[in-house]
Protein backbone atom coordinates (compact mmCIF):
# COMPACT_ATOMS: atom_id res chain seq x y z
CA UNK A 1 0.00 0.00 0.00
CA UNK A 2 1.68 2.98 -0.96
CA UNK A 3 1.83 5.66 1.79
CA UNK A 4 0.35 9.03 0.10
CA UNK A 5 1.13 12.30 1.08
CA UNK A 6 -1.26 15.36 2.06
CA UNK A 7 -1.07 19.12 1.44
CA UNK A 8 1.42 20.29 4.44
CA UNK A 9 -0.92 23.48 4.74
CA UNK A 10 -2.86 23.71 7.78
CA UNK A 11 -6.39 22.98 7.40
CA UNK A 12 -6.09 20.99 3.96
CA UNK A 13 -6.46 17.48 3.04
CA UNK A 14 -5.91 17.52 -0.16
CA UNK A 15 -3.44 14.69 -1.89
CA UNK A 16 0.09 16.30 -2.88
CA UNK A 17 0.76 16.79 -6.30
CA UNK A 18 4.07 18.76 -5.90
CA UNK A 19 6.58 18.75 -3.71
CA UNK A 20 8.68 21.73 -3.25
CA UNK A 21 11.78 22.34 -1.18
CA UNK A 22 12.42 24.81 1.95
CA UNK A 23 13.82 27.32 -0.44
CA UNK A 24 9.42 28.24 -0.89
CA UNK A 25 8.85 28.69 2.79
CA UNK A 26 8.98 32.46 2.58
CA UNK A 27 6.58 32.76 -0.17
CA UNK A 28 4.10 30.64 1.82
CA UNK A 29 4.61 32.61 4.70
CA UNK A 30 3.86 35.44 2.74
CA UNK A 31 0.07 34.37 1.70
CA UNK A 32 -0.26 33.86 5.35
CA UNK A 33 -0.60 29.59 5.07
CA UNK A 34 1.12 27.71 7.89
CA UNK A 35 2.17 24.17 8.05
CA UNK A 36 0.81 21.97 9.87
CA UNK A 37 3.99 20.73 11.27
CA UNK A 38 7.52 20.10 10.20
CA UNK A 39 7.70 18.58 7.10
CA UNK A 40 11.48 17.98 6.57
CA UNK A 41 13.42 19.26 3.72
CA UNK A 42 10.50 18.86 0.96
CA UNK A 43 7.11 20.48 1.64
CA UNK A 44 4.17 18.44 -0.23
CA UNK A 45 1.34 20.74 -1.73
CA UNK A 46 -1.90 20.19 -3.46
CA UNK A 47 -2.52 21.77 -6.87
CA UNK A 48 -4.42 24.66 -5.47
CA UNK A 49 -1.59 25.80 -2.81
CA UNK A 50 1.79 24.80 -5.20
CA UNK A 51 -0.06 27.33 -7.80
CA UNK A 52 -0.86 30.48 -5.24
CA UNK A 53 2.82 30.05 -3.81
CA UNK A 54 4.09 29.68 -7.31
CA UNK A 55 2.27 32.58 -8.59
CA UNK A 56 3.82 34.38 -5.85
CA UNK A 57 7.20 33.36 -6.23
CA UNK A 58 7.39 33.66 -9.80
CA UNK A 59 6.10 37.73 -9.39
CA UNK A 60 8.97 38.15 -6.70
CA UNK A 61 11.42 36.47 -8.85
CA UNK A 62 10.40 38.84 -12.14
CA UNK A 63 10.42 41.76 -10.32
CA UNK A 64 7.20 42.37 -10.59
């Protein structure tokens, strides 16, 4: 039985499609989202939450 993972976001229980690494944890911070506990060096996030931390990432990164 393969062990699936959830969305690390508090109060979601969504399955993970994406895992991203610590380097996103300011950019979640950022949209206000905390985790619901330590997830290690990889932080597993459903579709909804990799795209709103993506979105804002990718705006930082480009300057805006």
């Amino acid at each position: 039985m393969k062990d699936e993972k959830v969305c690390a976001i508090e109060g979601c229980d969504e399955p993970a499609s994406k895992e991203v690494d610590r380097s996103f944890l300011p950019f979640i911070q950022e949209l206000k989202l905390k985790l619901k506990e330590d997830t290690g060096k990889k932080i597993p996030l459903c579709r909804k939450h990799y795209k709103m931390v993506k979105q804002v990432r990718d705006a930082q990164l480009s300057g805006f």
